[in-house]
N, C-alpha and C. Protein backbone atom coordinates (compact mmCIF):
# COMPACT_ATOMS: atom_id res chain seq x y z
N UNK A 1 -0.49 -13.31 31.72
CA UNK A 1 0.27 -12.48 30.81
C UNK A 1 -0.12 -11.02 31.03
N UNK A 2 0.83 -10.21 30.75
CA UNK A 2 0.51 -8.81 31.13
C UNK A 2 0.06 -7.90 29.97
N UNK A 3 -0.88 -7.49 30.10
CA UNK A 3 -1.46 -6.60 29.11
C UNK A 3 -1.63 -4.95 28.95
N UNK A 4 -1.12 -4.37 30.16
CA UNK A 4 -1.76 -3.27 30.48
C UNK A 4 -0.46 -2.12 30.35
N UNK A 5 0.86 -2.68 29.42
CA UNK A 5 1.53 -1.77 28.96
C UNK A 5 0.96 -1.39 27.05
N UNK A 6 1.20 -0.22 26.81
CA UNK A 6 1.34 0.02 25.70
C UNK A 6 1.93 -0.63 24.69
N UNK A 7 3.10 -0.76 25.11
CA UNK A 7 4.70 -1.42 24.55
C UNK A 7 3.54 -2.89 24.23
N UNK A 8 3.78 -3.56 25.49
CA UNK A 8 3.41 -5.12 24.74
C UNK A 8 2.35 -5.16 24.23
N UNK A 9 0.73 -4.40 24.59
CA UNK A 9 -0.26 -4.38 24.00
C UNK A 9 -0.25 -4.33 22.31
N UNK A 10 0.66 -3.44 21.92
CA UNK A 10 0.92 -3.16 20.64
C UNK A 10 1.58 -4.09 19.88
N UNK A 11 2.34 -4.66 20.74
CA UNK A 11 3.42 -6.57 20.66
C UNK A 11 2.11 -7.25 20.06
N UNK A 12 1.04 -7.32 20.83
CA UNK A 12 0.11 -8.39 20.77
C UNK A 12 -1.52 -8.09 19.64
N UNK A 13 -1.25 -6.83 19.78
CA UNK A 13 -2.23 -6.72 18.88
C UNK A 13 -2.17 -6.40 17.29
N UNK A 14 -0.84 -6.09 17.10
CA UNK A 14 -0.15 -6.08 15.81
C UNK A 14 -0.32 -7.43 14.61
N UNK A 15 -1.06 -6.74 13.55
CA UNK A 15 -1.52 -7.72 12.58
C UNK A 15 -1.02 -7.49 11.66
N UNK A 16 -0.96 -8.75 10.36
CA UNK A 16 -0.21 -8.66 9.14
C UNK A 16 -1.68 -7.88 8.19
N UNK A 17 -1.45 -6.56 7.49
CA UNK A 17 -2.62 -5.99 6.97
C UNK A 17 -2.17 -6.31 5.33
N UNK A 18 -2.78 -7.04 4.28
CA UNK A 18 -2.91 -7.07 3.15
C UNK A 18 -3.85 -6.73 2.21
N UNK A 19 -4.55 -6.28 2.56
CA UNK A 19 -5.75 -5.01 1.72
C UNK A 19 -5.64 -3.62 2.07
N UNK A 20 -6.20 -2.71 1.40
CA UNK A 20 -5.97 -1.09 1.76
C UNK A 20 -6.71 -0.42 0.94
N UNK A 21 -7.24 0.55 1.49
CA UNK A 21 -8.22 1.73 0.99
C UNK A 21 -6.98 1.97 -0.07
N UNK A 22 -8.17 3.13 -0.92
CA UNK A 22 -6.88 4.27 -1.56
C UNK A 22 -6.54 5.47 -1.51
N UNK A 23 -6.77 5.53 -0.08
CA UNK A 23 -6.36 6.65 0.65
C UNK A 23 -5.07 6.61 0.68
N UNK A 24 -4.07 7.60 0.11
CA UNK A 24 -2.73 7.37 0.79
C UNK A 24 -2.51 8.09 2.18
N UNK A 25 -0.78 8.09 2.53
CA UNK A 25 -0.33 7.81 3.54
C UNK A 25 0.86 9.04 3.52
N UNK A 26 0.33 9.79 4.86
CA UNK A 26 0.86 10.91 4.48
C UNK A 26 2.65 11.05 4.81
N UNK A 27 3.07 11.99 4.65
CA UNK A 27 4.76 12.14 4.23
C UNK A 27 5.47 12.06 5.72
N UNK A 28 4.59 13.05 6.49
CA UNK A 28 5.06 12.91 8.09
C UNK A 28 4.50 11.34 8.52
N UNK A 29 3.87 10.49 8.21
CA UNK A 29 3.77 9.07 8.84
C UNK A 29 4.68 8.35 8.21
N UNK A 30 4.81 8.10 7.25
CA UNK A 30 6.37 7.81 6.48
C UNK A 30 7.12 8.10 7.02
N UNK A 31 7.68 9.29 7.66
CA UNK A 31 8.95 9.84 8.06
C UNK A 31 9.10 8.88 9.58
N UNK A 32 7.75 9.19 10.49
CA UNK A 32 7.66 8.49 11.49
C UNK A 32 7.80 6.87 11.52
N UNK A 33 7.68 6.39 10.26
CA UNK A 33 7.95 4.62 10.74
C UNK A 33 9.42 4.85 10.28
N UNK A 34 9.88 5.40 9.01
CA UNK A 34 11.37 5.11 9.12
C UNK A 34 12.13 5.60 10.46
N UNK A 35 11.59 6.70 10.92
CA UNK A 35 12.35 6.83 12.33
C UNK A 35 12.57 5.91 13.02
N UNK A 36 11.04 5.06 13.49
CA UNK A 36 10.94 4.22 14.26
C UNK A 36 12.08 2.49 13.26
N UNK A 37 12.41 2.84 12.09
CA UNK A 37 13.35 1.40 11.99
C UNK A 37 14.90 2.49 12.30
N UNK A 38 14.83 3.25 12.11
CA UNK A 38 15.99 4.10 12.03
C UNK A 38 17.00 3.55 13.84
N UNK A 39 15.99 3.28 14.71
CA UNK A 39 16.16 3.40 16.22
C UNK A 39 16.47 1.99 16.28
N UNK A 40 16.40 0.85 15.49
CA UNK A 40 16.46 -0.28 16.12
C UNK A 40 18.01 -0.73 16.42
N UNK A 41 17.88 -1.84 16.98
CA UNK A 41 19.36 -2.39 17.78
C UNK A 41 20.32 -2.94 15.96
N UNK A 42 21.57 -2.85 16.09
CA UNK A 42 22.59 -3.29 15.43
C UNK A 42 23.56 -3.74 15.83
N UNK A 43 24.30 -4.48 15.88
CA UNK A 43 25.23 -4.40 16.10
C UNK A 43 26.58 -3.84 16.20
N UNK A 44 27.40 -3.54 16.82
CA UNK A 44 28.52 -2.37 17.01
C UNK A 44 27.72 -1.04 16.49
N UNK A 45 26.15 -0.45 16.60
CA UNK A 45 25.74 0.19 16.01
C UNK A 45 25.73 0.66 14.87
N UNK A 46 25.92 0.18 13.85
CA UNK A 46 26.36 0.14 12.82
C UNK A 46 25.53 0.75 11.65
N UNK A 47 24.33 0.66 12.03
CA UNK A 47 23.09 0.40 11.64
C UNK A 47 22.96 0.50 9.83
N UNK A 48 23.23 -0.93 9.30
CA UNK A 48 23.36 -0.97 8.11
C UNK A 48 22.71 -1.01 7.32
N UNK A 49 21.36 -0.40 7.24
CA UNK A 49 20.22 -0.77 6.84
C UNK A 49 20.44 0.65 5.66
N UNK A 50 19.54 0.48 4.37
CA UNK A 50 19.07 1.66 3.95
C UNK A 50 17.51 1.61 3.60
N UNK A 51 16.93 2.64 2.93
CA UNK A 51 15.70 2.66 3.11
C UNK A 51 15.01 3.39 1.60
N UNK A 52 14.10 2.77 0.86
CA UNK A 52 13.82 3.49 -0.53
C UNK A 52 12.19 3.54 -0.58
N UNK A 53 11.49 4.77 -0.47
CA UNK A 53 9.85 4.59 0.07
C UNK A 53 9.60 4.77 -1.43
N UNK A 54 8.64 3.89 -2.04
CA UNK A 54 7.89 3.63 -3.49
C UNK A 54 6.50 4.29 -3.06
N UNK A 55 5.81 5.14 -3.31
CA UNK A 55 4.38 5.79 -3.36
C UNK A 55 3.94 4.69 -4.53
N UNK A 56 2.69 4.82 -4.45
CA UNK A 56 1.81 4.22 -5.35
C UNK A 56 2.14 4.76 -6.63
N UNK A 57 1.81 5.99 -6.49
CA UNK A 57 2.46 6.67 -8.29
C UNK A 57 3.33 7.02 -8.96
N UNK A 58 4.65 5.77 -8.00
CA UNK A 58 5.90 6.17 -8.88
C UNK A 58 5.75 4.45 -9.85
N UNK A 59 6.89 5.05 -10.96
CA UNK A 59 6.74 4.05 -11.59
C UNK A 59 7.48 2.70 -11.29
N UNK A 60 8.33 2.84 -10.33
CA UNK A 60 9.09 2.05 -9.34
C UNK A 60 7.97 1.18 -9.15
N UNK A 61 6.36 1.23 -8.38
CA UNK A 61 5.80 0.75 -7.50
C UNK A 61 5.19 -0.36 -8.38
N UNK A 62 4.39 -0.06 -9.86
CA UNK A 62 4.44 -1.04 -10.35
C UNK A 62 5.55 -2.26 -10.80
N UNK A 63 7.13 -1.63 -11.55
CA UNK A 63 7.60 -2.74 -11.45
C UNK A 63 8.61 -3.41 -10.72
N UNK A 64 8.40 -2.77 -9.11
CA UNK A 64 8.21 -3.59 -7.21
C UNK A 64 6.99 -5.18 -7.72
N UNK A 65 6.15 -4.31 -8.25
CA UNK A 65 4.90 -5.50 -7.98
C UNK A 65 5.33 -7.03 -9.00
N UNK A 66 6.08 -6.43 -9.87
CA UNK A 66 6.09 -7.30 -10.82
C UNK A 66 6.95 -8.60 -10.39
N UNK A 67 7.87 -7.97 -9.43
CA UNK A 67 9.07 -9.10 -8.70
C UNK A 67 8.71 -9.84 -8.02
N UNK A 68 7.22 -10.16 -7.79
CA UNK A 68 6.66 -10.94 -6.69
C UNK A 68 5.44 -11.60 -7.07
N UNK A 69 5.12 -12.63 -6.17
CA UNK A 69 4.06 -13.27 -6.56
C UNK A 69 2.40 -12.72 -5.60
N UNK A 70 2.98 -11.82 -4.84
CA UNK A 70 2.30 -10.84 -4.48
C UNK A 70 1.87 -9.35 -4.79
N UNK A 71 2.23 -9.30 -6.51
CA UNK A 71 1.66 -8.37 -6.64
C UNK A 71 0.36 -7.66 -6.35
N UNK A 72 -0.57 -8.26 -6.03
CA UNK A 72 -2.15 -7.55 -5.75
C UNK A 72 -1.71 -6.59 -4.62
N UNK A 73 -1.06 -7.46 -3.81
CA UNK A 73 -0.48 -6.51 -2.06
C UNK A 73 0.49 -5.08 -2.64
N UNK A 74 1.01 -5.31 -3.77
CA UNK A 74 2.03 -4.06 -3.47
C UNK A 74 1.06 -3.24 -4.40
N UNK A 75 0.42 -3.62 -6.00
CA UNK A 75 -0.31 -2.64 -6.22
C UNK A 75 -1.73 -2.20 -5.24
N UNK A 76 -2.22 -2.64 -4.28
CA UNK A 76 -3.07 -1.91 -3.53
C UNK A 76 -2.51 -1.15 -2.54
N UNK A 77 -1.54 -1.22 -2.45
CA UNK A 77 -0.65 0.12 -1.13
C UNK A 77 -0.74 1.04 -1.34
N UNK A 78 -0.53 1.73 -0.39
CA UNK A 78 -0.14 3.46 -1.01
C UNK A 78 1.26 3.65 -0.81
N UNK A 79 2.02 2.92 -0.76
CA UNK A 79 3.45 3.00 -0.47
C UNK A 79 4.12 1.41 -0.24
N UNK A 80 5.55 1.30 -0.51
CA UNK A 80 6.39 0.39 0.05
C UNK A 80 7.16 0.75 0.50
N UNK A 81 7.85 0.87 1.47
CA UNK A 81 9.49 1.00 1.93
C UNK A 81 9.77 -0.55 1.77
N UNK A 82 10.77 -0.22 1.25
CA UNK A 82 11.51 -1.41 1.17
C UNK A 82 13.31 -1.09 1.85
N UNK A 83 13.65 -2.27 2.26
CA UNK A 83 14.96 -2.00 3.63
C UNK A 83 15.99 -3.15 2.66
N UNK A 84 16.74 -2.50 2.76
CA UNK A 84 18.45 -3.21 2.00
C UNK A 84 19.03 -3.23 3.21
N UNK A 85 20.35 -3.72 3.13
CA UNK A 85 21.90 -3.42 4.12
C UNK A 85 22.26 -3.05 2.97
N UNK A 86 23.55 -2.42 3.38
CA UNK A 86 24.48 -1.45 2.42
C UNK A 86 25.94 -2.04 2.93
N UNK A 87 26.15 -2.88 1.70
CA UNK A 87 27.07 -3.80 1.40
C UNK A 87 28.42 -3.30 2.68
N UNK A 88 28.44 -2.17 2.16
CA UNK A 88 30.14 -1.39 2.50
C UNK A 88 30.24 -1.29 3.75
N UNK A 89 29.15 -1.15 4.48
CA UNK A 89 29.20 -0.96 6.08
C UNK A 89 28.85 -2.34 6.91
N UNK A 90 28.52 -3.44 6.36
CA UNK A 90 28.11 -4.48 6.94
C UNK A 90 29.65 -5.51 7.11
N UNK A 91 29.61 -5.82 8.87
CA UNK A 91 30.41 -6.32 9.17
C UNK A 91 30.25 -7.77 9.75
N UNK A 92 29.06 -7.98 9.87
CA UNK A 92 28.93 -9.71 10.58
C UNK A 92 27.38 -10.26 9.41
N UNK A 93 27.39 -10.60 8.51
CA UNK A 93 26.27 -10.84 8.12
C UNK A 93 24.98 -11.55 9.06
N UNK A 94 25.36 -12.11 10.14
CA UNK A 94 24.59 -12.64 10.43
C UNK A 94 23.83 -11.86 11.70
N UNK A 95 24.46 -10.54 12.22
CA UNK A 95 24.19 -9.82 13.18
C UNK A 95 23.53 -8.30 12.07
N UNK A 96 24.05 -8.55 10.90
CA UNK A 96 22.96 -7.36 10.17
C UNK A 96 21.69 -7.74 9.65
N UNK A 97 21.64 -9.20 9.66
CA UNK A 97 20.45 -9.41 9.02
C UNK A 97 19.95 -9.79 10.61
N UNK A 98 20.07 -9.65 11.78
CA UNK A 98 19.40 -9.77 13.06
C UNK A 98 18.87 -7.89 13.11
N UNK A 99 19.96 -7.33 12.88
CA UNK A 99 19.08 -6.23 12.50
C UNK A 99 18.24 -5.62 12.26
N UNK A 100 18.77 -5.93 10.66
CA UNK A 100 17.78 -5.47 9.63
C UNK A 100 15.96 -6.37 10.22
N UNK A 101 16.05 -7.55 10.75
CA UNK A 101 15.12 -7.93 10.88
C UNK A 101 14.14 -6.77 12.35
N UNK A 102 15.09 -6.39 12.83
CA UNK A 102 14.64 -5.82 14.33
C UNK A 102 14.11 -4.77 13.80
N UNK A 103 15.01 -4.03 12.87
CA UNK A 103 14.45 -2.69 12.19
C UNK A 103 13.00 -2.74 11.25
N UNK A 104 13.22 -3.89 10.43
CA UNK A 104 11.88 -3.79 10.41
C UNK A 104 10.67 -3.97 11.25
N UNK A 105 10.46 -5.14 12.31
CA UNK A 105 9.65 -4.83 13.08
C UNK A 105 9.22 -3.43 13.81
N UNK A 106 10.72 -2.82 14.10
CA UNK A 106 10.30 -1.42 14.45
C UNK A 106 8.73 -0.82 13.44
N UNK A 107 9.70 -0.78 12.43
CA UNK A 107 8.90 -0.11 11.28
C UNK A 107 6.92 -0.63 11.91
N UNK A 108 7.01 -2.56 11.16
CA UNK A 108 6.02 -2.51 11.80
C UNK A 108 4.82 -1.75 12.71
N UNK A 109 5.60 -2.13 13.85
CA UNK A 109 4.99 -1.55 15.12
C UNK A 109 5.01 -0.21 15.04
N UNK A 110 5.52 0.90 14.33
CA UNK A 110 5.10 1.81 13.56
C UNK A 110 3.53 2.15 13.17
N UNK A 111 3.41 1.53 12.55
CA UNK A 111 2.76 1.08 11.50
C UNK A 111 1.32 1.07 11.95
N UNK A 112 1.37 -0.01 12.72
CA UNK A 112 0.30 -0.12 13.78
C UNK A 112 -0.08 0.74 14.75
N UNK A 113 0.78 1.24 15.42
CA UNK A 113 0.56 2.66 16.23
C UNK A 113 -0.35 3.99 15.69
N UNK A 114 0.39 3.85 13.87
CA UNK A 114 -0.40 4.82 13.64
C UNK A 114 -1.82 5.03 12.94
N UNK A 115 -2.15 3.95 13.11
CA UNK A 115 -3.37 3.07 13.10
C UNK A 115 -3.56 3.17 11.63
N UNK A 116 -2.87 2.62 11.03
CA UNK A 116 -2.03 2.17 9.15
C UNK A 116 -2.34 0.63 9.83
N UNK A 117 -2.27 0.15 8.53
CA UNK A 117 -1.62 -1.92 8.13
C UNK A 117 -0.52 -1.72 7.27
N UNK A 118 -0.06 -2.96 7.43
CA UNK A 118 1.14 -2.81 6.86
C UNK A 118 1.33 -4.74 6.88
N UNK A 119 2.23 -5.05 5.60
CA UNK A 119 2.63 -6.21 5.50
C UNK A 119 4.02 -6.23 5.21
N UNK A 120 5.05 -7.32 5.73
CA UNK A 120 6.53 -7.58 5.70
C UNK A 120 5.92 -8.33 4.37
N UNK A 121 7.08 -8.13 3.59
CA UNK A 121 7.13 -9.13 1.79
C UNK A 121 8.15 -9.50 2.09
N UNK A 122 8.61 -11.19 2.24
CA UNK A 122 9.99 -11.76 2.21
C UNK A 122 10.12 -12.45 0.82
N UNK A 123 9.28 -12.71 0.62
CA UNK A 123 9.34 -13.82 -0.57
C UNK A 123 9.85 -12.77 -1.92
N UNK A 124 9.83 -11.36 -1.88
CA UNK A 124 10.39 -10.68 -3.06
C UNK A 124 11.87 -10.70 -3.03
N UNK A 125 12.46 -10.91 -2.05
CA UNK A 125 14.03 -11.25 -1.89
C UNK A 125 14.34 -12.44 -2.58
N UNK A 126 13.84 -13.04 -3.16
CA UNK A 126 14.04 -14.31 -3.79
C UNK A 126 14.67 -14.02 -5.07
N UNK A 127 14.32 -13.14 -5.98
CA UNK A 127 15.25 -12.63 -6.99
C UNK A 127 16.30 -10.90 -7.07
N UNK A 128 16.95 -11.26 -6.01
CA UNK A 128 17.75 -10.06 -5.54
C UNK A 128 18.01 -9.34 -6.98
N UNK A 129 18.50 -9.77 -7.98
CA UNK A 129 18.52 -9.17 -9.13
C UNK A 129 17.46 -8.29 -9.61
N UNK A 130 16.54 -8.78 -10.02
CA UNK A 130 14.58 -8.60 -10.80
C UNK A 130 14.44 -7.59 -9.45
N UNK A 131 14.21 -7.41 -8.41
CA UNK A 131 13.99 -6.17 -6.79
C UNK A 131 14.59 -5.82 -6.91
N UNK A 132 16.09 -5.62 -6.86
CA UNK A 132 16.92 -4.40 -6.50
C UNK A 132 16.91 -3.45 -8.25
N UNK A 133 16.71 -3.86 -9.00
CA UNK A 133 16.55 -3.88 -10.74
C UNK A 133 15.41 -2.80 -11.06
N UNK A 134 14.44 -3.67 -10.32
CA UNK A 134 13.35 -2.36 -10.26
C UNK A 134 13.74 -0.76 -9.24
N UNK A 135 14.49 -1.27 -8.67
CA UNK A 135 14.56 -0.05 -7.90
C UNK A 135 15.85 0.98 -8.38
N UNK A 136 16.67 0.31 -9.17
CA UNK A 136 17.33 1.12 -10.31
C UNK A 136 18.58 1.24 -9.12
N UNK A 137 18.79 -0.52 -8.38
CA UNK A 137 20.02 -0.31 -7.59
C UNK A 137 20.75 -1.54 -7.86
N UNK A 138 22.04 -1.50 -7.02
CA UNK A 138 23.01 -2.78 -7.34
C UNK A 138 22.79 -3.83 -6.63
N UNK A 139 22.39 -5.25 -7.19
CA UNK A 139 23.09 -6.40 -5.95
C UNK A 139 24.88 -5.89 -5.40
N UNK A 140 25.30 -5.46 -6.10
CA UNK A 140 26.96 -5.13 -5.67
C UNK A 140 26.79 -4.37 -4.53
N UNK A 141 25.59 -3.98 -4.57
CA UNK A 141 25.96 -2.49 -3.46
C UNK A 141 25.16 -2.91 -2.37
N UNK A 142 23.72 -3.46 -2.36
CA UNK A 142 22.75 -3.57 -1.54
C UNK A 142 22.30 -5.01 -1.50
N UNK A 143 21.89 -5.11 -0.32
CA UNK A 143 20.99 -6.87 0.10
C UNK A 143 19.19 -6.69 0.04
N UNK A 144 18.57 -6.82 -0.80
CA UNK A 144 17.09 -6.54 0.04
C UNK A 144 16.71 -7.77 0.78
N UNK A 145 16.10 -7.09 1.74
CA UNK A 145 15.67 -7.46 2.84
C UNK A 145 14.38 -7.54 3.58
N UNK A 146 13.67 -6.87 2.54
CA UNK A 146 11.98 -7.02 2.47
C UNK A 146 11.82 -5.73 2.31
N UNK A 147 9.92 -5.98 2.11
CA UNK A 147 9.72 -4.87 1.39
C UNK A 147 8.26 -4.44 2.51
N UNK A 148 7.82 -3.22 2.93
CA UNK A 148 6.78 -3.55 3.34
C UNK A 148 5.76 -2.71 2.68
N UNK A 149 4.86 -3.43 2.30
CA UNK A 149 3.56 -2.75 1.85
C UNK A 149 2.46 -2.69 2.73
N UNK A 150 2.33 -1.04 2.51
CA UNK A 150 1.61 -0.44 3.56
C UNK A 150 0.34 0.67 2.92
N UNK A 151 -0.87 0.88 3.60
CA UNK A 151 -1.39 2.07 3.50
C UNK A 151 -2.73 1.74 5.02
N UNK A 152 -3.66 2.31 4.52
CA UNK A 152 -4.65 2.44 5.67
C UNK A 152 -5.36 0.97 5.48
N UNK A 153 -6.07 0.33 6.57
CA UNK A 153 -6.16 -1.28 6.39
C UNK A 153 -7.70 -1.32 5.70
N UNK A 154 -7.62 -1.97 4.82
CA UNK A 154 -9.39 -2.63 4.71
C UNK A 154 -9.59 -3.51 4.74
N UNK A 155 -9.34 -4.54 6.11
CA UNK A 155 -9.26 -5.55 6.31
C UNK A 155 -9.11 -5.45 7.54
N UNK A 156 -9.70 -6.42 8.40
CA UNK A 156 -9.25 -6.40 9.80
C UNK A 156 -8.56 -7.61 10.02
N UNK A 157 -6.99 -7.63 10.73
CA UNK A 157 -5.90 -8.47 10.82
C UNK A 157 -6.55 -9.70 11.59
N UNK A 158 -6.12 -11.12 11.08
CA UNK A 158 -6.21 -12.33 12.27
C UNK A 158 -4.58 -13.30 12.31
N UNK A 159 -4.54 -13.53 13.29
CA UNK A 159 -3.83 -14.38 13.21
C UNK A 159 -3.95 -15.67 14.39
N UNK A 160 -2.79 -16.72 14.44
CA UNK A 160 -2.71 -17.59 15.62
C UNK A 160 -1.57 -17.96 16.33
N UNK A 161 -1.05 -18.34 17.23
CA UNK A 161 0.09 -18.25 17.24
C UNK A 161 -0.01 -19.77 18.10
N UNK A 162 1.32 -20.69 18.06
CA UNK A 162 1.73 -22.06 18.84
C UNK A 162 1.45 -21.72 20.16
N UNK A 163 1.27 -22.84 21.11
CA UNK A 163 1.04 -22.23 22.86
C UNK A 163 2.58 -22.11 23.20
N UNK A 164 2.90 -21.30 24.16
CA UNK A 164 4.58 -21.18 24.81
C UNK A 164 4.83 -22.09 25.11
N UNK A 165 4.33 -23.15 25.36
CA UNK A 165 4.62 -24.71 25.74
C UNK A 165 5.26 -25.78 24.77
N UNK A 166 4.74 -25.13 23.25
CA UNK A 166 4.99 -25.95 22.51
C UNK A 166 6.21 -25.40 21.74
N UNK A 167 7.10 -24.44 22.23
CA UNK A 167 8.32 -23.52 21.95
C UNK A 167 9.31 -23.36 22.86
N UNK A 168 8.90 -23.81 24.01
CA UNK A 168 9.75 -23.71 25.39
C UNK A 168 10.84 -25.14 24.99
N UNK A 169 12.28 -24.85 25.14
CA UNK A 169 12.37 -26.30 25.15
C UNK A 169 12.92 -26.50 26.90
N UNK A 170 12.16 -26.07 27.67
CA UNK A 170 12.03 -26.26 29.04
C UNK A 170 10.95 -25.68 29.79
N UNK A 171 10.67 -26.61 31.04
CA UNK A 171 9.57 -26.05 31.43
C UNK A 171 9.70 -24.93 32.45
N UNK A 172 8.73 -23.87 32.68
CA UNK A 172 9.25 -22.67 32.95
C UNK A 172 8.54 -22.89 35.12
């Protein structure tokens, strides 16, 4: 396996971070991960995504936390972006939420670059009402689509992953 690009190194060393100093996270690194989801692939370019960044000290951020069973993760962040589609511009649901998923990894790998942690929240999409509610927006208007809670890591990431063998459904 090849290791000695940037690009994939960052593929491979990219961890899910769920603890965090309380240091926050400054306005130009924010700006830089939404760039980096801003760039990802869409379909017919479309790019239907929108984007709402929660700081720790808005009052948004506590009740973000409340919609989940992960609150400890969103109140220790120093921030969430959290990523919708925007109802009006979405034309294949199933190629915006391929998207929206790409865009967030962007973000991610963001994330990691700028030597931040950061965690994807899927499980807060579970009450599209109670999330988009806190954020003082419409299910009519918007899909959420996760949320990521982010600040500087205090934790060092592990993970594991299946062998390619056991995902291949052919042999290579």
């Amino acid at each position: 396996m090849k290791t000695d690009n940037p690009v994939l190194q960052a593929l491979f060393d990219r961890r899910s971070i769920r603890q965090f100093t309380d240091e926050s996270v400054s306005t130009e690194d924010i700006k830089t991960i939404l760039e980096a989801g801003r760039w990802a692939p869409s379909g017919l370019n479309n790019q239907p995504w929108r984007f709402m960044v929660i700081p720790r000290h808005d009052a948004s951020h506590e009740k973000l936390a409340q919609c989940t069973k992960y609150a400890h993760i969103v109140k220790k962040s120093a921030a969430c972006i959290c990523i919708m589609l925007d109802k009006s511009v979405m034309y294949s649901e199933m190629k915006d939420h391929q998207g929206a998923g790409a865009c967030i990894q962007n973000m991610l790998l963001a994330i990691h670059a700028l030597g931040l942690g950061g965690v994807w929240l899927g499980q807060i999409v579970n009450d599209q009402d109670a999330s988009l509610g806190a954020l003082g927006l419409s299910n009519e208007s918007y899909e959420l689509q996760a949320v990521i809670a982010l600040g500087h890591p205090d934790q060092k990431g592990s993970s594991s992953r299946k062998s390619l063998d056991d995902l291949l459904l052919e042999e290579l």
